[in-house]
N, C-alpha and C. Protein backbone atom coordinates (compact mmCIF):
# COMPACT_ATOMS: atom_id res chain seq x y z
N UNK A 1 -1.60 -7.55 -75.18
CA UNK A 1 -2.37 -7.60 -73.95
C UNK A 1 -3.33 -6.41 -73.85
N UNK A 2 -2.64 -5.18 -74.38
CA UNK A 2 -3.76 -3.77 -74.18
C UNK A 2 -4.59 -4.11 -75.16
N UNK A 3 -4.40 -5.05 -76.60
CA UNK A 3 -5.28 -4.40 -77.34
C UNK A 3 -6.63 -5.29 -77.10
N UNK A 4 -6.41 -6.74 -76.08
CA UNK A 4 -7.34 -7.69 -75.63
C UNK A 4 -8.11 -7.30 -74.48
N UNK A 5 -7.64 -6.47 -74.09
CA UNK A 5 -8.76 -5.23 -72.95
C UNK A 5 -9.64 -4.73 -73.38
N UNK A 6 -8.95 -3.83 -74.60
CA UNK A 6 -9.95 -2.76 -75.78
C UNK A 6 -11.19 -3.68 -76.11
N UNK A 7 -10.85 -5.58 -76.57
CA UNK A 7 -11.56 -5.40 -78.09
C UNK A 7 -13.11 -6.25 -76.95
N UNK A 8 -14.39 -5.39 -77.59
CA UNK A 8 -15.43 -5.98 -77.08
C UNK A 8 -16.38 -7.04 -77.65
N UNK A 9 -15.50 -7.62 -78.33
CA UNK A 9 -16.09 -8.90 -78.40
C UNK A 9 -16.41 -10.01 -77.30
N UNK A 10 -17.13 -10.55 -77.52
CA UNK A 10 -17.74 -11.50 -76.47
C UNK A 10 -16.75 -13.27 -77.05
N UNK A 11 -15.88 -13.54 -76.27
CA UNK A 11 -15.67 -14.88 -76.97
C UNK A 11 -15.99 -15.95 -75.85
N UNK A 12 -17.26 -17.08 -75.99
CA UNK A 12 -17.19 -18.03 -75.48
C UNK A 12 -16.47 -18.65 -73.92
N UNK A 13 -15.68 -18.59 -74.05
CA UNK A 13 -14.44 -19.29 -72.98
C UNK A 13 -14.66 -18.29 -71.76
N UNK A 14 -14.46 -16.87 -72.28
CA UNK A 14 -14.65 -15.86 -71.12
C UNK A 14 -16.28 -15.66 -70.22
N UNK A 15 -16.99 -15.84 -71.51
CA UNK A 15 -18.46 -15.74 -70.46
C UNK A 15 -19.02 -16.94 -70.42
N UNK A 16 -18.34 -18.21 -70.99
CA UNK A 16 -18.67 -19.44 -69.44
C UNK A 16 -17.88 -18.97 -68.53
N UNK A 17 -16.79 -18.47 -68.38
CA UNK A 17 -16.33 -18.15 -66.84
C UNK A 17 -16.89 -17.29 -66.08
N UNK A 18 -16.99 -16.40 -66.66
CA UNK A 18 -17.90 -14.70 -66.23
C UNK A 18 -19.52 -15.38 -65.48
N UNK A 19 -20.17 -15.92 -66.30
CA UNK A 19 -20.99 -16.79 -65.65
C UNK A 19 -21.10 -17.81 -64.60
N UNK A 20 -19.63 -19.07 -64.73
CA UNK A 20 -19.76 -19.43 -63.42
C UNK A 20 -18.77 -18.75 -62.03
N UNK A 21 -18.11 -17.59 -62.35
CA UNK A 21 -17.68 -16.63 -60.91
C UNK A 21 -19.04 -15.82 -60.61
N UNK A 22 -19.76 -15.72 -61.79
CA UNK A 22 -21.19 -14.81 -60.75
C UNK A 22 -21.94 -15.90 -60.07
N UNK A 23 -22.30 -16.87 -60.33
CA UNK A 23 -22.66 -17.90 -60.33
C UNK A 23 -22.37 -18.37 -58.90
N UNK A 24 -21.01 -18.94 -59.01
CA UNK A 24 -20.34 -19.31 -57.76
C UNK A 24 -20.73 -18.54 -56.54
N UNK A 25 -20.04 -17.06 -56.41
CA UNK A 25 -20.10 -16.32 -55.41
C UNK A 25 -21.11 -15.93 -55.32
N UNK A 26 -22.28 -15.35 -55.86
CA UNK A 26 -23.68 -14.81 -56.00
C UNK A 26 -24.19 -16.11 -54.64
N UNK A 27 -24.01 -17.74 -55.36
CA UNK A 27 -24.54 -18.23 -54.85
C UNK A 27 -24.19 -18.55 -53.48
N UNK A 28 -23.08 -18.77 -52.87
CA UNK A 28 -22.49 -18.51 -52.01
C UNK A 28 -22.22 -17.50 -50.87
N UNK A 29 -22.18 -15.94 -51.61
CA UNK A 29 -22.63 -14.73 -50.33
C UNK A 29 -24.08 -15.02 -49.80
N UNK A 30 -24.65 -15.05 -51.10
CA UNK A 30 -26.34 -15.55 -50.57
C UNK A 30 -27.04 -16.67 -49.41
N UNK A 31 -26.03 -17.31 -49.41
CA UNK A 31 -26.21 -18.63 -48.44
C UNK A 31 -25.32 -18.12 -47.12
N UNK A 32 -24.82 -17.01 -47.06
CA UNK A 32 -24.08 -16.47 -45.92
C UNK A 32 -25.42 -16.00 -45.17
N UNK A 33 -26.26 -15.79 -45.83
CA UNK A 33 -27.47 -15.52 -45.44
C UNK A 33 -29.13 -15.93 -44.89
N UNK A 34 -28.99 -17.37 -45.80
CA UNK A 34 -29.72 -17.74 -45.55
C UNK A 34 -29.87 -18.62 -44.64
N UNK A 35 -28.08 -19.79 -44.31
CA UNK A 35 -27.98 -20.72 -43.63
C UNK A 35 -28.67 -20.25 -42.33
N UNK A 36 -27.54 -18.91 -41.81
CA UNK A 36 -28.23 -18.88 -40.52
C UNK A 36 -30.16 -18.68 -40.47
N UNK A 37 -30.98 -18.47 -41.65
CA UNK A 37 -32.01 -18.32 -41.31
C UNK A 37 -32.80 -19.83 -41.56
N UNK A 38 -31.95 -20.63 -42.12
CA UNK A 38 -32.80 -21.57 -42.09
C UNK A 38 -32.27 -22.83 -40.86
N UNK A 39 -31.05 -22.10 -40.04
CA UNK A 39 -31.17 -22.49 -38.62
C UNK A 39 -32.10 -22.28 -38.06
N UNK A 40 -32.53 -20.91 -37.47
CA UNK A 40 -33.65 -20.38 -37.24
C UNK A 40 -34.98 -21.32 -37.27
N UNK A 41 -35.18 -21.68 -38.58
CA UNK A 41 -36.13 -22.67 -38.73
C UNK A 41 -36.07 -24.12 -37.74
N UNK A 42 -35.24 -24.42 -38.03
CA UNK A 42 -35.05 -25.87 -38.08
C UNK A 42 -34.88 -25.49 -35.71
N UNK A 43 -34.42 -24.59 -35.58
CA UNK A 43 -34.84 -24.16 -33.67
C UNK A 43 -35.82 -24.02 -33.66
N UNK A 44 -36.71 -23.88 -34.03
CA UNK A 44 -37.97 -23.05 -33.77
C UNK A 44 -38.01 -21.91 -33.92
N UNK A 45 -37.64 -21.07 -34.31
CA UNK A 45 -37.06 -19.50 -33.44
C UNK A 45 -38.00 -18.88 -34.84
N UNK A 46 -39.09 -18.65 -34.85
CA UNK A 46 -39.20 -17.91 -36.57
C UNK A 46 -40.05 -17.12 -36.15
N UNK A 47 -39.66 -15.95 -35.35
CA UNK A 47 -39.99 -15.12 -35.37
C UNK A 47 -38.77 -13.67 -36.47
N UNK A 48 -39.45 -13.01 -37.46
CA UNK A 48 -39.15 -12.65 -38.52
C UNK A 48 -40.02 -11.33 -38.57
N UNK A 49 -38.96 -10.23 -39.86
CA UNK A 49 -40.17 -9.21 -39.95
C UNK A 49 -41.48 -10.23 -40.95
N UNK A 50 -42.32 -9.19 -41.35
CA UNK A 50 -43.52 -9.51 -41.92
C UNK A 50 -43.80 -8.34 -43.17
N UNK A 51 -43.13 -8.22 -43.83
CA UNK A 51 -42.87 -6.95 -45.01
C UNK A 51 -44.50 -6.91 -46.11
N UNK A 52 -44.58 -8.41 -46.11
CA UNK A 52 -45.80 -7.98 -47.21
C UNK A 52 -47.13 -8.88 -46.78
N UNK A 53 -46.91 -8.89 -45.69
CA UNK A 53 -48.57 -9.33 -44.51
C UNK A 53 -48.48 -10.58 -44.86
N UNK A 54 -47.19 -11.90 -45.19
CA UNK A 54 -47.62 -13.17 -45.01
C UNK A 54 -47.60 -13.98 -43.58
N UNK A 55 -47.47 -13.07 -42.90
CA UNK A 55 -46.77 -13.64 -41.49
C UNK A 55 -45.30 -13.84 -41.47
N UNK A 56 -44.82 -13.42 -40.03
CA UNK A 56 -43.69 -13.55 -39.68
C UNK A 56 -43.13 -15.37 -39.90
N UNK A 57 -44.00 -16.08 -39.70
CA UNK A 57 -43.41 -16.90 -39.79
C UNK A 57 -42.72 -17.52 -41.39
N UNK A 58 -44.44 -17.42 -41.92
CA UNK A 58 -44.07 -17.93 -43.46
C UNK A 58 -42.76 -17.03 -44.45
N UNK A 59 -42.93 -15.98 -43.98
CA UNK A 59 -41.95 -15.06 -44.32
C UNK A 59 -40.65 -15.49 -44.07
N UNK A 60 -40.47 -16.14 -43.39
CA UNK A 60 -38.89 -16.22 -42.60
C UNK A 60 -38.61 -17.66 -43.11
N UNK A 61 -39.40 -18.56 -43.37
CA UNK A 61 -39.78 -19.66 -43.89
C UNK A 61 -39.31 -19.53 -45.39
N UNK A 62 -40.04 -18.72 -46.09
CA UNK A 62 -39.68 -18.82 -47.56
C UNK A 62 -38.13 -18.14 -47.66
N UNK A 63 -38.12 -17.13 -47.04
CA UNK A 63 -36.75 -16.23 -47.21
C UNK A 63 -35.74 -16.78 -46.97
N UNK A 64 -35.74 -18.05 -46.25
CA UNK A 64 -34.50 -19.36 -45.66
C UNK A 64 -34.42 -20.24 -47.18
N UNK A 65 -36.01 -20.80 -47.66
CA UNK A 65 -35.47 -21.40 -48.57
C UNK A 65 -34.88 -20.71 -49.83
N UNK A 66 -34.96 -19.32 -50.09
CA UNK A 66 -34.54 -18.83 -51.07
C UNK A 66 -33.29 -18.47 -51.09
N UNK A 67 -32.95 -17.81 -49.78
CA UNK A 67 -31.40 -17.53 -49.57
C UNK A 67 -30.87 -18.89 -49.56
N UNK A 68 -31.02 -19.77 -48.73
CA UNK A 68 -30.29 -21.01 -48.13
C UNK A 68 -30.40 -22.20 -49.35
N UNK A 69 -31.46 -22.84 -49.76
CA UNK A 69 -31.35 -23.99 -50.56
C UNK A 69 -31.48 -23.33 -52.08
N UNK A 70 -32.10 -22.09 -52.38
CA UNK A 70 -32.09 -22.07 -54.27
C UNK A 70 -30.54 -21.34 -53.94
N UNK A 71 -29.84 -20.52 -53.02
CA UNK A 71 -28.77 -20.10 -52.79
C UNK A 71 -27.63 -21.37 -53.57
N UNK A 72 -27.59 -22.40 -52.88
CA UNK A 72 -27.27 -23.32 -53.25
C UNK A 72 -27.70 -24.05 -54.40
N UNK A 73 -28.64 -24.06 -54.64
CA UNK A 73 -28.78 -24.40 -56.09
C UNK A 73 -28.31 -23.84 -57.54
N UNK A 74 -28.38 -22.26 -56.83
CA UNK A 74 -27.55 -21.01 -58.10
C UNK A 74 -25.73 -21.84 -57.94
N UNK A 75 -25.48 -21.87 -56.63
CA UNK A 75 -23.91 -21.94 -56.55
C UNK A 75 -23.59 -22.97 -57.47
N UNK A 76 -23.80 -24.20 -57.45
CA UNK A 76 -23.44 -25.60 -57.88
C UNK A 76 -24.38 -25.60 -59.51
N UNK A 77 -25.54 -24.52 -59.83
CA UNK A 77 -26.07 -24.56 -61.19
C UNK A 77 -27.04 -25.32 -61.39
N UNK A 78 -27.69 -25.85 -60.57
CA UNK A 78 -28.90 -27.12 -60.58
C UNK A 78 -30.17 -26.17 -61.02
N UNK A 79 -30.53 -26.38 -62.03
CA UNK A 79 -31.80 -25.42 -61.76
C UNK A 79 -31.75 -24.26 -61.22
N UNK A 80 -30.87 -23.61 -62.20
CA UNK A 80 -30.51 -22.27 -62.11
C UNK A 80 -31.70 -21.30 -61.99
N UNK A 81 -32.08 -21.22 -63.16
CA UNK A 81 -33.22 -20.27 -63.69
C UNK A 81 -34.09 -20.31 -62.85
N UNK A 82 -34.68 -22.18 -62.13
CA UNK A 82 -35.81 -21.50 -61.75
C UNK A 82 -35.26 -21.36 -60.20
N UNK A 83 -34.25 -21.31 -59.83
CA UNK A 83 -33.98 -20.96 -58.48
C UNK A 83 -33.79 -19.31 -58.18
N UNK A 84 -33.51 -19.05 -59.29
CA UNK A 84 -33.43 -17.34 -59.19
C UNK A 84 -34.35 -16.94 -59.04
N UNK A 85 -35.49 -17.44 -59.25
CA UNK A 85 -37.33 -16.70 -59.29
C UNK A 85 -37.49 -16.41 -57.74
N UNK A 86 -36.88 -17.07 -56.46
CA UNK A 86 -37.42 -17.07 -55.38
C UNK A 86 -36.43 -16.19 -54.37
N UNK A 87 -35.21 -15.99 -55.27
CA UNK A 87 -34.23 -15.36 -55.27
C UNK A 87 -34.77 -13.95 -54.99
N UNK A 88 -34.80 -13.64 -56.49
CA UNK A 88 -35.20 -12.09 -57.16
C UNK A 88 -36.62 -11.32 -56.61
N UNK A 89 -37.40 -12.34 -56.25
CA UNK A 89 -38.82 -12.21 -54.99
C UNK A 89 -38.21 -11.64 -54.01
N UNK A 90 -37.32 -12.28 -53.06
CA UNK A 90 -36.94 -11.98 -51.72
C UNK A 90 -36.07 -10.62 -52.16
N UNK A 91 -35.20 -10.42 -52.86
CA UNK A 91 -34.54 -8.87 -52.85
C UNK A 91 -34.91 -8.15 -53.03
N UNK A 92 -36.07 -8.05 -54.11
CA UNK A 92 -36.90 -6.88 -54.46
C UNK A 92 -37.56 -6.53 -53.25
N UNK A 93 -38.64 -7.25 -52.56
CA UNK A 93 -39.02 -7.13 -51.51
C UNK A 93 -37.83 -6.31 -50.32
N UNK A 94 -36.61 -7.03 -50.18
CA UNK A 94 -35.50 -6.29 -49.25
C UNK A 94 -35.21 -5.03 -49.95
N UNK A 95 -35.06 -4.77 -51.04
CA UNK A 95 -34.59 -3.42 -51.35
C UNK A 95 -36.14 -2.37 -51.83
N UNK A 96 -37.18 -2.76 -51.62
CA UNK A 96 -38.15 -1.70 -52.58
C UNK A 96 -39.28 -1.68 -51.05
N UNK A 97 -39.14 -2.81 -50.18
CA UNK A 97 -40.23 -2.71 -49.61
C UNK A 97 -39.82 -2.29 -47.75
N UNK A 98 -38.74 -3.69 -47.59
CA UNK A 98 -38.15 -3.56 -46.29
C UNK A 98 -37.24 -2.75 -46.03
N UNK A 99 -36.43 -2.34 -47.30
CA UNK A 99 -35.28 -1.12 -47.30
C UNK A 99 -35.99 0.16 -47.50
N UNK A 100 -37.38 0.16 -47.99
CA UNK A 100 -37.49 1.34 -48.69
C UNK A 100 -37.30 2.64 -48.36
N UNK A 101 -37.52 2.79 -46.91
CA UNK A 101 -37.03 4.37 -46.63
C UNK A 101 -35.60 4.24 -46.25
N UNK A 102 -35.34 3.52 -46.30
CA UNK A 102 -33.75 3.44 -46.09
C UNK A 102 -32.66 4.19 -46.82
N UNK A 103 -31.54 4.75 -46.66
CA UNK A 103 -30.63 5.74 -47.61
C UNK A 103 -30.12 4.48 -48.42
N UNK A 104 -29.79 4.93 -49.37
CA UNK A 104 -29.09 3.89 -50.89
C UNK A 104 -28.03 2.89 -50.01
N UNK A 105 -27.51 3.36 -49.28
CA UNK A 105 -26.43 2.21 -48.97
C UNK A 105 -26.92 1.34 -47.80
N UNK A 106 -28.66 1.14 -47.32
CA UNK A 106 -29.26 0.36 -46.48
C UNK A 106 -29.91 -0.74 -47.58
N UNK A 107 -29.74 -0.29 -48.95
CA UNK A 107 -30.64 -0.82 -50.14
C UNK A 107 -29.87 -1.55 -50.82
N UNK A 108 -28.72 -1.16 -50.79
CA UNK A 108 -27.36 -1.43 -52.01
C UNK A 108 -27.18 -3.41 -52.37
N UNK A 109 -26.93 -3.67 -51.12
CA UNK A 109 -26.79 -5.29 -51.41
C UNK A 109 -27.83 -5.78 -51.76
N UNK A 110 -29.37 -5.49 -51.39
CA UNK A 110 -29.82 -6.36 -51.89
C UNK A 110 -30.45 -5.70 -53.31
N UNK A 111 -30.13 -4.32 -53.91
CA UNK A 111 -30.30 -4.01 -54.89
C UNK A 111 -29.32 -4.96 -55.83
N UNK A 112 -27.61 -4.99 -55.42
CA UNK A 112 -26.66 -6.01 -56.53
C UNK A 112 -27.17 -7.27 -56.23
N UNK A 113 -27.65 -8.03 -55.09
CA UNK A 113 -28.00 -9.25 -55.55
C UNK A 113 -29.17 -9.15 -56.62
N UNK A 114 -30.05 -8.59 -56.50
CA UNK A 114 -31.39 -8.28 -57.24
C UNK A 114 -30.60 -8.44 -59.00
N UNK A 115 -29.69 -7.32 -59.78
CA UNK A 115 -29.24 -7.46 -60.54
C UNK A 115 -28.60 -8.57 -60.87
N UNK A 116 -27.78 -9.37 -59.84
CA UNK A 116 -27.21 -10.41 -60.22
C UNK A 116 -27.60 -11.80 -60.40
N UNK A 117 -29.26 -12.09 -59.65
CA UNK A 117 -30.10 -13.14 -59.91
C UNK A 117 -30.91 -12.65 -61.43
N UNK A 118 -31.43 -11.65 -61.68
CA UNK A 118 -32.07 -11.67 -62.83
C UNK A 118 -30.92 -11.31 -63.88
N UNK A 119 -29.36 -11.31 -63.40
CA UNK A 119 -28.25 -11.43 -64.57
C UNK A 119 -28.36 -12.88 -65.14
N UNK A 120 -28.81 -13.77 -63.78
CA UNK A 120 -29.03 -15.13 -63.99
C UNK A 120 -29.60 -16.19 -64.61
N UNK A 121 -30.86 -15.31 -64.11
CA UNK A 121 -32.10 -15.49 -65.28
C UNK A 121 -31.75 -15.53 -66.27
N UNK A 122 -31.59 -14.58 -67.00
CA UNK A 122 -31.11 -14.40 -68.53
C UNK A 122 -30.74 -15.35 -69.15
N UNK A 123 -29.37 -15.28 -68.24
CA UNK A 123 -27.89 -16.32 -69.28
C UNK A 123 -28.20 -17.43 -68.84
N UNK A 124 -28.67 -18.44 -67.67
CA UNK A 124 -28.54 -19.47 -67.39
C UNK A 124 -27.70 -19.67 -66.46
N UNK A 125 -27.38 -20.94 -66.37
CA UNK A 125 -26.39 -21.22 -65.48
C UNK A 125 -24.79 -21.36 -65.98
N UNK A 126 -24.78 -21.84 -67.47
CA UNK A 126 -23.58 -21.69 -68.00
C UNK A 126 -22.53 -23.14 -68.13
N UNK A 127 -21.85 -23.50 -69.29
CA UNK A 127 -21.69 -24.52 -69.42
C UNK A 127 -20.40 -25.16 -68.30
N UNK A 128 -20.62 -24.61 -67.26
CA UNK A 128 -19.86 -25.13 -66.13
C UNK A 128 -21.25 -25.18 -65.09
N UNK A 129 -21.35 -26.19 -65.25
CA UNK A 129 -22.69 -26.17 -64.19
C UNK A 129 -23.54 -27.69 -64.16
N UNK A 130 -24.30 -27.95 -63.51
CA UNK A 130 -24.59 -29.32 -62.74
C UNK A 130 -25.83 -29.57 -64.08
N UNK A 131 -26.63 -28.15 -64.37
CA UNK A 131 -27.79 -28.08 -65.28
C UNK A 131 -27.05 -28.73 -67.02
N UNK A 132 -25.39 -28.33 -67.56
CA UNK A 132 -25.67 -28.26 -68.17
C UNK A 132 -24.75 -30.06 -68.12
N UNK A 133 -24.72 -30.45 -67.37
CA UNK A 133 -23.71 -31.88 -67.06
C UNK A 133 -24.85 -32.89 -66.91
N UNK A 134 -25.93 -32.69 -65.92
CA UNK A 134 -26.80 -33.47 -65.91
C UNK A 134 -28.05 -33.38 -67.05
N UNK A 135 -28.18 -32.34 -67.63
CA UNK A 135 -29.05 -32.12 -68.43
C UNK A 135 -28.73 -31.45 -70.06
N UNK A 136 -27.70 -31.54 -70.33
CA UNK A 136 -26.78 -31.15 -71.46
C UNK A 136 -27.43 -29.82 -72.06
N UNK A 137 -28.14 -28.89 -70.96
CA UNK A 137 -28.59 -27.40 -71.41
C UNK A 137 -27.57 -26.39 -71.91
C-alpha cells in the first residue's frame, strides 16, 4: 500500500477517475453559482457589476450562462472543452479584474476554479463522460 503512494506513475483507471471527480464537482460548485444568477435572469432582476464595460446587463447574462449551463455541461462532460472557454473568461475576469485589489483570499476561488477549468481544457472530459459515450472521444 506505501509503496503505491510512492510510485508516480500515471495508470489509466486512476486519471479517468481523477478527471471525472474534478469534473463532477468543478462542475457542480460552479452551478452553486450560477443557478441563482441565471434566476436573476429569467426575474428580470439583471442588474450586475459591469467589470469590463459590457453592461451590467450583458455581463450578468453571459456570467449565468457560463456558471449555470457550460457549469453543467463540464459536470455531466457534454462538450467539455468547449464549455470551459466561457468558464475560464468569467474567472479570470473575477480573479484579475473584479478581485483585483482584493487580498489573495478575496481572489482564491475564483483563482482554483480558473486552474481547474483550464485543468479541463487540457485533459478533456475523460472516458466517463457524455462526450466520450455519445461521441466515442
Amino acid at each position: 500500500m506505501f509503496k503505491r503512494l510512492l510510485n508516480s506513475n500515471l495508470q489509466q483507471a486512476s486519471t479517468d477517475l481523477a478527471i471525472l471527480l474534478l469534473r463532477v464537482f468543478s462542475g457542480a460548485f460552479i452551478m452553486t453559482h450560477g443557478v441563482p444568477k441565471l434566476m436573476k435572469v429569467a426575474n428580470g432582476d439583471l442588474g450586475f457589476g459591469d467589470p469590463i464595460g459590457l453592461g451590467p446587463e450583458l455581463s450578468l447574462i453571459l456570467t449565468a450562462f457560463a456558471e449555470g449551463i457550460c457549469g453543467f455541461l463540464v459536470l455531466v462532460g457534454l462538450g467539455t472543452r468547449w464549455a470551459t472557454l466561457p468558464l475560464i473568461i468569467v474567472m479570470a475576469v473575477a480573479a484579475f479584474i473584479h478581485h483585483a485589489t482584493d487580498p489573495f483570499g478575496g481572489k482564491e476561488k475564483a483563482l482554483l476554479f480558473l486552474v481547474i477549468f483550464i485543468t479541463l481544457l487540457i485533459t478533456g472530459s475523460g472516458k466517463y463522460s457524455l462526450d466520450k459515450k455519445l461521441l466515442n472521444h
